[in-house]
N, C-alpha and C. Protein backbone atom coordinates (compact mmCIF):
# COMPACT_ATOMS: atom_id res chain seq x y z
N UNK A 1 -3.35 -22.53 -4.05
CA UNK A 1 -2.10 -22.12 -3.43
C UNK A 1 -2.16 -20.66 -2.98
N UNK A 2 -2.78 -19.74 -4.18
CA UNK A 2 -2.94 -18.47 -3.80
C UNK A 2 -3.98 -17.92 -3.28
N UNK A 3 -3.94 -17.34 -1.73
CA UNK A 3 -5.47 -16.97 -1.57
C UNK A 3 -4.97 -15.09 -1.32
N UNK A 4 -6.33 -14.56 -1.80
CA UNK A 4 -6.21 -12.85 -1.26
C UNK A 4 -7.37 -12.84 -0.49
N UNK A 5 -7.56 -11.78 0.60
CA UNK A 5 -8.37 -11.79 1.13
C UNK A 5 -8.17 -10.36 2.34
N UNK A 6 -9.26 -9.72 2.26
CA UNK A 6 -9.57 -8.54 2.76
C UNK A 6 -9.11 -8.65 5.22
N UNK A 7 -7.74 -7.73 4.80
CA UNK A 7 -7.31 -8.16 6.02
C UNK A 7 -8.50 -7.73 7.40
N UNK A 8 -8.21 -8.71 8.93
CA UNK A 8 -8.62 -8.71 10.11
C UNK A 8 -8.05 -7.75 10.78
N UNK A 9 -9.03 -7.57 12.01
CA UNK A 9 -8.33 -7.05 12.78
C UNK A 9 -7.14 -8.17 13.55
N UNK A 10 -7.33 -9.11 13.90
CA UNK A 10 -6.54 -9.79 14.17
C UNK A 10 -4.91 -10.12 13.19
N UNK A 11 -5.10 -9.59 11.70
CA UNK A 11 -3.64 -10.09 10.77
C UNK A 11 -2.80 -8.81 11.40
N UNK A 12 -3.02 -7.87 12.60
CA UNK A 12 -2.06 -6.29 12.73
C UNK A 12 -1.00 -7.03 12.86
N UNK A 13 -0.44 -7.73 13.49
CA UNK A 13 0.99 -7.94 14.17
C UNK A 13 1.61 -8.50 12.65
N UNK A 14 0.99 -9.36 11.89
CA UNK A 14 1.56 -9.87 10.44
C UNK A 14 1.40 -8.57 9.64
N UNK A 15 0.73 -7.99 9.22
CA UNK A 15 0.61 -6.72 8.72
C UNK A 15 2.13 -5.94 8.99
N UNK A 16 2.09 -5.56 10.41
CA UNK A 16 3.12 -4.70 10.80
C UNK A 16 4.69 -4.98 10.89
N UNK A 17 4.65 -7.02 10.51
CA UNK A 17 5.68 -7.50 10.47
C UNK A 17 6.15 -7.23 8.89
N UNK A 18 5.42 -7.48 8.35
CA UNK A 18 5.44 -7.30 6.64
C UNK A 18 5.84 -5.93 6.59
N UNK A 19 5.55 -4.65 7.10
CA UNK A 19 5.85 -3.60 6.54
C UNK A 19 7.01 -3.60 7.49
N UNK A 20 7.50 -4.26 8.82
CA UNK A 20 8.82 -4.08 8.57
C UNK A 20 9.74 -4.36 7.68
N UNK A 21 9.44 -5.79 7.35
CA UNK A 21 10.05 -6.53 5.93
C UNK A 21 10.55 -5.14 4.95
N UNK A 22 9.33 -4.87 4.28
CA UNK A 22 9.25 -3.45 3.55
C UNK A 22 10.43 -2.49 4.05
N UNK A 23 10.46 -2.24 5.19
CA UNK A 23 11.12 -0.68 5.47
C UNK A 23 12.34 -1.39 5.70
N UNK A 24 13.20 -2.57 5.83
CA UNK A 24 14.21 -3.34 5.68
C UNK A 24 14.60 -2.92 4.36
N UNK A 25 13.97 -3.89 3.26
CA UNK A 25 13.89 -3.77 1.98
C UNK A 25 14.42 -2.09 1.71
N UNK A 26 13.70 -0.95 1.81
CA UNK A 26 13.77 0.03 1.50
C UNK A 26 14.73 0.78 2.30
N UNK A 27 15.25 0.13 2.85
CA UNK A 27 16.86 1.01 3.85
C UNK A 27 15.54 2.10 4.87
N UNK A 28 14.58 2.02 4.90
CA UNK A 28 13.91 3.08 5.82
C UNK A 28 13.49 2.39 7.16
N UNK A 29 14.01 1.42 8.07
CA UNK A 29 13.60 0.76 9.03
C UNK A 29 13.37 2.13 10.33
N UNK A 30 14.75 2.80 9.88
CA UNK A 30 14.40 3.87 11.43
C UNK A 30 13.53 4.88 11.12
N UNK A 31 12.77 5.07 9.94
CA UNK A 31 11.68 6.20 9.74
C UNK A 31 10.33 4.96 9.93
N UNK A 32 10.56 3.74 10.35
CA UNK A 32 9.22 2.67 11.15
C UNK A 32 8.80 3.31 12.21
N UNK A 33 8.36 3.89 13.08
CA UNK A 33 8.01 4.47 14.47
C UNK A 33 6.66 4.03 15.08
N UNK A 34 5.65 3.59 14.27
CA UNK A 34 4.86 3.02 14.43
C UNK A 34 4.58 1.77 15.62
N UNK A 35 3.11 1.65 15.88
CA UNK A 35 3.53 0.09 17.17
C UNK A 35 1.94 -0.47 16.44
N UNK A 36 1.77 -1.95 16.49
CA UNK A 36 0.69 -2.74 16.45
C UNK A 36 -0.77 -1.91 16.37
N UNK A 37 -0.46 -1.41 17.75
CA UNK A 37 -1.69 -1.26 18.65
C UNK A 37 -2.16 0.29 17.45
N UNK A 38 -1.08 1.27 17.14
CA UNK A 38 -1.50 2.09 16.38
C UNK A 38 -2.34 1.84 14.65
N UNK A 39 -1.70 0.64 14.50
CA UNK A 39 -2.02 -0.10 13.04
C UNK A 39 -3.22 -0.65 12.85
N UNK A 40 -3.57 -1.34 13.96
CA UNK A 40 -4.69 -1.84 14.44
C UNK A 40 -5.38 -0.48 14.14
N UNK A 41 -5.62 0.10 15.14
CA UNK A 41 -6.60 1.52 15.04
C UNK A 41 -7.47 2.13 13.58
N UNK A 42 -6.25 2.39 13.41
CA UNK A 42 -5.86 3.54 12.34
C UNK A 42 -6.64 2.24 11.27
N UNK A 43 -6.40 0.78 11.00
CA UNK A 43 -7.24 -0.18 10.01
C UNK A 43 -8.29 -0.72 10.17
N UNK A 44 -8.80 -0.76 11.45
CA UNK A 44 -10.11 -1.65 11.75
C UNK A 44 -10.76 -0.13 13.06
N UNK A 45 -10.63 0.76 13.29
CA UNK A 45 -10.96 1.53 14.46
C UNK A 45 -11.88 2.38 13.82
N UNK A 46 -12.88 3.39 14.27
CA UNK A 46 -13.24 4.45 14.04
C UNK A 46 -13.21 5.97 14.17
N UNK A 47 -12.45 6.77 13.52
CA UNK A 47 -12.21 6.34 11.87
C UNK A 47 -11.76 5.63 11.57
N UNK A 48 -11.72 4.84 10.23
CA UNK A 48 -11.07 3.92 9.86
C UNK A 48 -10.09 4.64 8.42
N UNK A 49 -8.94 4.81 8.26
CA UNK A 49 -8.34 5.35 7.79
C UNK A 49 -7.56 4.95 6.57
N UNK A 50 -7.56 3.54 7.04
CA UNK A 50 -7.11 2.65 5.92
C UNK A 50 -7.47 1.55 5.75
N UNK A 51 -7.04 0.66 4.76
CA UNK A 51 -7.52 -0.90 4.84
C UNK A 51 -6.30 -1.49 4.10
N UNK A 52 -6.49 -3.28 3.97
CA UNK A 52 -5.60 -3.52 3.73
C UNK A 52 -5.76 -5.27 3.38
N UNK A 53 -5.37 -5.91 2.80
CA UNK A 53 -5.68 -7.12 2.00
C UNK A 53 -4.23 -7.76 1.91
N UNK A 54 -4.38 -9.16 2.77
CA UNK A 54 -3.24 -10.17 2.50
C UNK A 54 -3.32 -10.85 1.56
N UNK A 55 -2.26 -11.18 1.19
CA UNK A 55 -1.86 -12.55 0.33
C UNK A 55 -1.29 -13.46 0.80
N UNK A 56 -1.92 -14.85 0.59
CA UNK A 56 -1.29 -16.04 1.62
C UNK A 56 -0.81 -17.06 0.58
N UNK A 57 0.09 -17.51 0.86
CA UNK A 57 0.81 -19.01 0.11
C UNK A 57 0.64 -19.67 0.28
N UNK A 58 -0.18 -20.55 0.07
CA UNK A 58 -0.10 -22.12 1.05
C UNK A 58 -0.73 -21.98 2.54
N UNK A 59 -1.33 -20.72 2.78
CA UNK A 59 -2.04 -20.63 4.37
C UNK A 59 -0.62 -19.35 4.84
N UNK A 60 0.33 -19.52 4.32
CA UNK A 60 1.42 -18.51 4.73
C UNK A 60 1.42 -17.29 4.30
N UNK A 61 1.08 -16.04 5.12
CA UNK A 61 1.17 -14.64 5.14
C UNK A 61 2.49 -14.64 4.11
N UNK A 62 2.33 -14.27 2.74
CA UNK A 62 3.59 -13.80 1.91
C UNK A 62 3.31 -12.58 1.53
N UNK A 63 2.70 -11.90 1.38
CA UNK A 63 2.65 -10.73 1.35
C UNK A 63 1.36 -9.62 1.23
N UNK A 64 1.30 -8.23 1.41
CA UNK A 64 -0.04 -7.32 1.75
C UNK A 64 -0.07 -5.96 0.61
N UNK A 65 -1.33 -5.68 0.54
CA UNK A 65 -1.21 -4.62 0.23
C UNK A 65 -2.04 -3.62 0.93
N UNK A 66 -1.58 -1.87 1.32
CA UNK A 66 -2.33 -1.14 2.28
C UNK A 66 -2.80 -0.19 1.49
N UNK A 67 -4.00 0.02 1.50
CA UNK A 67 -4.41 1.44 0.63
C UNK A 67 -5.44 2.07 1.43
N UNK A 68 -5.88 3.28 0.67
CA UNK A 68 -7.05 4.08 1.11
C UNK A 68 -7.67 4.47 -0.01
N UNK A 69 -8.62 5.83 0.44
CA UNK A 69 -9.30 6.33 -0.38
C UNK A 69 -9.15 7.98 -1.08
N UNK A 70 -8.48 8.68 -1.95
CA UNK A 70 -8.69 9.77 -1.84
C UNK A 70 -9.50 10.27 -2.86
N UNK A 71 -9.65 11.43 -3.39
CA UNK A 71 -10.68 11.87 -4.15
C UNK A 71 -9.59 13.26 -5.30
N UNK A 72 -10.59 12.79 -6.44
CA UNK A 72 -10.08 13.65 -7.57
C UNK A 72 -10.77 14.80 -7.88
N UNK A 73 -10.67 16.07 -7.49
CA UNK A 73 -12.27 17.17 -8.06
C UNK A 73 -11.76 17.15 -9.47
N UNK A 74 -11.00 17.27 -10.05
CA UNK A 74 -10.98 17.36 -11.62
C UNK A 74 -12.60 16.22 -12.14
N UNK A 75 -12.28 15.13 -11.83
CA UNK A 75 -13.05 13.52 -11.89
C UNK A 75 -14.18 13.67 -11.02
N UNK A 76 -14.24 13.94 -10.05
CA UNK A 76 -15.49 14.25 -9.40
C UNK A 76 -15.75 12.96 -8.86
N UNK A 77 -14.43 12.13 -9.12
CA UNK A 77 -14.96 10.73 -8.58
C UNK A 77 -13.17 10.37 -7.40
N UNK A 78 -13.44 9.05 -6.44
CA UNK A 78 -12.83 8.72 -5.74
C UNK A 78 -12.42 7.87 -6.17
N UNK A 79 -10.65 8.04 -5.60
CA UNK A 79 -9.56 7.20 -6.25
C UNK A 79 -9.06 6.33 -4.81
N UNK A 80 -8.16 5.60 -5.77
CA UNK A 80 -7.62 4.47 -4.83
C UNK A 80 -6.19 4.51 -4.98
N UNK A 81 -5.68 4.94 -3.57
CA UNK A 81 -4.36 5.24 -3.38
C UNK A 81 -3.39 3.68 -2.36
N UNK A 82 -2.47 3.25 -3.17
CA UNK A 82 -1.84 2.47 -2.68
C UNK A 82 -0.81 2.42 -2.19
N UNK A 83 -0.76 2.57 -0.83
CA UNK A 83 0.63 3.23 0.20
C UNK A 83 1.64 2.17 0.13
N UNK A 84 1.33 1.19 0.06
CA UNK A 84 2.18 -0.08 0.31
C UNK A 84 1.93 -1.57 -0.46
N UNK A 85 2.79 -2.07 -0.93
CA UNK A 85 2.72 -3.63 -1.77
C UNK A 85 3.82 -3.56 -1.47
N UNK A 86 4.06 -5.42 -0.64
CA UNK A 86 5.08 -6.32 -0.44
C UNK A 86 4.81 -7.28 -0.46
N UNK A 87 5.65 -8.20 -1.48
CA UNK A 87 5.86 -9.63 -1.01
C UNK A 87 6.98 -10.20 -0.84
N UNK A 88 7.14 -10.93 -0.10
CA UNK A 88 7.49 -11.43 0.49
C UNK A 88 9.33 -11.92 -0.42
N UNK A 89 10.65 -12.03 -0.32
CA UNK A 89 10.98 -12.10 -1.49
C UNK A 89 11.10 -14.02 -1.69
N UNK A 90 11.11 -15.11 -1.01
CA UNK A 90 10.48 -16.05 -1.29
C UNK A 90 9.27 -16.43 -1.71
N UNK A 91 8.72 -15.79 -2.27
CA UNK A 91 7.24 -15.30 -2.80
C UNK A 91 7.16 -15.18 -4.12
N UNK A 92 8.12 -14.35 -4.58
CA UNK A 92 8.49 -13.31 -5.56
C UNK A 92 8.11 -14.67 -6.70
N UNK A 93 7.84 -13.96 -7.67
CA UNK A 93 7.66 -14.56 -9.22
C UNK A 93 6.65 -16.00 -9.52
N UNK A 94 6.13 -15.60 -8.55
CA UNK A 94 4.52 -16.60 -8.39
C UNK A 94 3.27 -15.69 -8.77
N UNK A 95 3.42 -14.40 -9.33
CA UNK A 95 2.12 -13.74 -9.61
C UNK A 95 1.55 -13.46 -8.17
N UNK A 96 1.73 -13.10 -7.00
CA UNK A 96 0.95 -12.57 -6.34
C UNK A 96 1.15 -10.99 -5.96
N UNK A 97 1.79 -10.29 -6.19
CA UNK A 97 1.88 -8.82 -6.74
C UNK A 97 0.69 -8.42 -7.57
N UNK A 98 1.06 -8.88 -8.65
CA UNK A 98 0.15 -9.21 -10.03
C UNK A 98 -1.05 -9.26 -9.49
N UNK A 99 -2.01 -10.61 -8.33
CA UNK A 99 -2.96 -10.44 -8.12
C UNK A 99 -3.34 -9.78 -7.15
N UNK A 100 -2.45 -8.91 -6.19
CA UNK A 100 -2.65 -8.13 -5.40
C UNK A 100 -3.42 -6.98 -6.06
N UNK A 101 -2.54 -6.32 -7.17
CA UNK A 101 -2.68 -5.10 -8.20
C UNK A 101 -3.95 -5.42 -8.82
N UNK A 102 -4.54 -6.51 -9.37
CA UNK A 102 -5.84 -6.72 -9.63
C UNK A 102 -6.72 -6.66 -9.11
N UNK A 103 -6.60 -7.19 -7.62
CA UNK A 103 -7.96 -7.32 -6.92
C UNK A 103 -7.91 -6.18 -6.83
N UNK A 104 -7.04 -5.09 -6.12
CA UNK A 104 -6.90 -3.71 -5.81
C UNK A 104 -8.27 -3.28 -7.00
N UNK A 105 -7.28 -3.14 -8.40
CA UNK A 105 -7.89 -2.61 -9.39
C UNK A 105 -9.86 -2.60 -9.35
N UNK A 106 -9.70 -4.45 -9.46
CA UNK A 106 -11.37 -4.43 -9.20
C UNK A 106 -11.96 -3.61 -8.05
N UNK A 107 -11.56 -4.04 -6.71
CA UNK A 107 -12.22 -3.07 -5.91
C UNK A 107 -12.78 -1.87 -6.05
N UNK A 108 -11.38 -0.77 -6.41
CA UNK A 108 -11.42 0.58 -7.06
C UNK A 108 -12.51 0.59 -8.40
N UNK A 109 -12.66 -0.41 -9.52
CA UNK A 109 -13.60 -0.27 -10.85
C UNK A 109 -14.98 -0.50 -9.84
N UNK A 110 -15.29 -1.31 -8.86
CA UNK A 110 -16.64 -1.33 -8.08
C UNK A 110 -17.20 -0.19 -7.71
N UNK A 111 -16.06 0.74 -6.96
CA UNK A 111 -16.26 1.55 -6.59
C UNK A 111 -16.67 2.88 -7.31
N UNK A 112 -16.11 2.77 -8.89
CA UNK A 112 -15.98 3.59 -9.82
C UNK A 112 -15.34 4.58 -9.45
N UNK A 113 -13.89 4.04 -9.15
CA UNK A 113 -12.80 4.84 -8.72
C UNK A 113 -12.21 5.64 -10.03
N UNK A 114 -11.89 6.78 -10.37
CA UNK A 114 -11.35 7.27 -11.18
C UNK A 114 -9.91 7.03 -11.85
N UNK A 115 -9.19 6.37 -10.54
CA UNK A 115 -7.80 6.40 -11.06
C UNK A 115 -7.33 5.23 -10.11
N UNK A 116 -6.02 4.55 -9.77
CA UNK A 116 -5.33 4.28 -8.78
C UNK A 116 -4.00 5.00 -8.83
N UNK A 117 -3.57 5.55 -7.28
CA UNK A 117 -2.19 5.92 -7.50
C UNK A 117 -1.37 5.06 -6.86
N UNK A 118 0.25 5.45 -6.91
CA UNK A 118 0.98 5.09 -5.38
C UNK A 118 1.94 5.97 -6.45
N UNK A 119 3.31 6.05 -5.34
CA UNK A 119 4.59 6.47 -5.09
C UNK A 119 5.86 5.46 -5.27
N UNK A 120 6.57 4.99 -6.09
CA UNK A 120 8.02 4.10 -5.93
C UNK A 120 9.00 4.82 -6.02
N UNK A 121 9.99 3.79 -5.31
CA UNK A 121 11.17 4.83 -4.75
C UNK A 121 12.29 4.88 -6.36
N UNK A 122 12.81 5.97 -6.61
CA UNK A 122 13.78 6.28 -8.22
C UNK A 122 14.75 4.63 -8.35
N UNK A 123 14.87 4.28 -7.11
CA UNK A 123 16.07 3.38 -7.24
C UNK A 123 15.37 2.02 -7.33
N UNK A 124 14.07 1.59 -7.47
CA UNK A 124 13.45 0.50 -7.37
C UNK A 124 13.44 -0.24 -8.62
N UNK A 125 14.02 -0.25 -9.43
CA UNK A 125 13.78 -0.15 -11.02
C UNK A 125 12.97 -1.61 -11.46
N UNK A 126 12.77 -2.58 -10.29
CA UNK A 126 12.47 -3.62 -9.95
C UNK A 126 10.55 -3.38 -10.08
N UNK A 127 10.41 -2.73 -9.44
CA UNK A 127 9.56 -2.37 -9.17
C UNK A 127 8.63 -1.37 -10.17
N UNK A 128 9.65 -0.70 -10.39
CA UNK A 128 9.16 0.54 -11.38
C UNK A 128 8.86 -0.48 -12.94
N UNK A 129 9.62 -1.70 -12.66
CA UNK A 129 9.57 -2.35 -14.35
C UNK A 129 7.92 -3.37 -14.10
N UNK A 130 7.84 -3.67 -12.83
CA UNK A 130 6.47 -4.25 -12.57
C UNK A 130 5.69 -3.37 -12.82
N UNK A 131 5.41 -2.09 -12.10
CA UNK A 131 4.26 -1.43 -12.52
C UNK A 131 4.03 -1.24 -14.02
N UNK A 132 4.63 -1.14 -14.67
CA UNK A 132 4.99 -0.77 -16.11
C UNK A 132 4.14 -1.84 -16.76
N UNK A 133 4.38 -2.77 -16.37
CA UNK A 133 3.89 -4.15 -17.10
C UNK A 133 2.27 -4.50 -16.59
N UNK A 134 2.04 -3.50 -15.55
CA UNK A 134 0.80 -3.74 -15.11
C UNK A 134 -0.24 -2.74 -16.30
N UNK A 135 0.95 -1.54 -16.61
CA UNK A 135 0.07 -0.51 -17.46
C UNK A 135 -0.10 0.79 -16.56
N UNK A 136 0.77 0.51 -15.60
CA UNK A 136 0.19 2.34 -15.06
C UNK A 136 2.01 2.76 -15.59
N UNK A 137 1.86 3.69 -15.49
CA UNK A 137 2.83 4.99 -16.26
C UNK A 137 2.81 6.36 -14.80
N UNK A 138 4.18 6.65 -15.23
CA UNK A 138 5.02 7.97 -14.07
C UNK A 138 3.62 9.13 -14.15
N UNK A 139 3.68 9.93 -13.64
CA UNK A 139 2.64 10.63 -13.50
C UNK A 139 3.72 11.68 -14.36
N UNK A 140 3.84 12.30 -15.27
CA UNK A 140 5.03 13.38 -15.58
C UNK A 140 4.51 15.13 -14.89
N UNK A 141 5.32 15.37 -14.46
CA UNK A 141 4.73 17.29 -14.80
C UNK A 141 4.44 17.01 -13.02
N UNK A 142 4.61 16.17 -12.20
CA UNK A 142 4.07 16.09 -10.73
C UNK A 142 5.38 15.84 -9.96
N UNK A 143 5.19 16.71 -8.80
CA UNK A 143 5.99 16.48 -7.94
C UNK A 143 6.04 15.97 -6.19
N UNK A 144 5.54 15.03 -5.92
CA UNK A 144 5.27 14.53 -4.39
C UNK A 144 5.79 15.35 -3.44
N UNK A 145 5.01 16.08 -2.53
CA UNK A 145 5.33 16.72 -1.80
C UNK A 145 5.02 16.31 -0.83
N UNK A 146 5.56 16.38 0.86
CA UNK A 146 5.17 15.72 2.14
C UNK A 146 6.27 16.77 3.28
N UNK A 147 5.10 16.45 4.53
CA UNK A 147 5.75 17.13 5.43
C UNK A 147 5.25 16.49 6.44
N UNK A 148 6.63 15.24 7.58
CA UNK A 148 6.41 15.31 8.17
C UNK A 148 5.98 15.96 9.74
N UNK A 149 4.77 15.42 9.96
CA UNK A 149 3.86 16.20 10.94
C UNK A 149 4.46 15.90 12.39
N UNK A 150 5.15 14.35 12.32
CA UNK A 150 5.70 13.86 13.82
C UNK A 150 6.79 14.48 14.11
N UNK A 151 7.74 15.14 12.94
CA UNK A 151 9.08 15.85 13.39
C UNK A 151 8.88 17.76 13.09
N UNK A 152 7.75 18.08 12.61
CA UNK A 152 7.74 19.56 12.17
C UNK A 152 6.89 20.25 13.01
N UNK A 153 7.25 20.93 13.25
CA UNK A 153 6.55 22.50 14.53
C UNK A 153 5.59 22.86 13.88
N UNK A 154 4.12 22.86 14.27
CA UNK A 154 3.47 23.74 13.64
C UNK A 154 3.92 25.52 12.99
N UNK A 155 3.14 25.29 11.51
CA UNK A 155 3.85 27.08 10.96
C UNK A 155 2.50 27.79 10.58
N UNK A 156 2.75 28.49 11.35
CA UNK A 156 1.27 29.77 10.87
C UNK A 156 1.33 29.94 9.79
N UNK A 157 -0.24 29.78 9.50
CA UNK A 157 -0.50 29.84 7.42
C UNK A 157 -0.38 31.41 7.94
């Protein structure tokens, strides 16, 4: 019933439909600005910047996860950062989250990734109670910082 499998260039338009799903879900649809053709690129193009692995139901796109690669100098080793997990919410409570977060995991232990991260939103508690149960824990003492680049003027260091 459950298949995962390391996304195509061809899954962009399901990909990009899913993370609308997502930015629905998350009240952030008008910070979406993104188009196909950029998703495409930026996952299968050179550089390749990200990657990204579906989960199918029955042959049915239910849900993805998008990650990359960043690096720890404390660790001296490269981590696996996870920008995005959705499924689908007819999906929901079939374990494919669960095996999303695993395969992830293995990938990253192949790699002898040091860590995995991501970001959930304070109000997700849904979410925040899944990760929990997976075994990762708040990062304490850290604070996420970001600046968007598409709305901010360059500032002389």
């Amino acid at each position: 019933m459950l298949r995962l499998r390391r996304a195509q260039p061809d899954d962009a338009p399901v990909i990009f439909e899913l993370i609308g799903e997502l930015a629905d879900y998350e009240q952030l649809r008008p910070q979406m600005i993104g188009s196909v053709e950029e998703l495409r690129r930026h996952l299968f193009g050179e550089p390749r910047f990200a990657q990204a692995m579906i989960a199918e139901w029955d042959g049915v796109p239910a849900g993805f996860a998008l990650y990359f690669f960043n690096y720890s100098t404390f660790q001296c080793r490269p981590g696996l950062y996870l920008e995005d997990l959705f499924v689908r919410p007819a999906h929901r409570s079939r374990g494919i989250g669960q095996a999303l977060l695993s395969a992830l995991e293995q990938r990253a232990r192949e790699l002898n990734c040091g860590r995995m991260e991501w970001a959930v939103l304070n109000w997700n508690q849904s979410a925040i109670d899944f990760y929990l149960r997976f075994g990762a824990r708040p990062k304490d003492g850290w604070t996420l910082y970001s600046k968007d680049l598409l709305k901010s003027p360059t500032q002389p260091v």
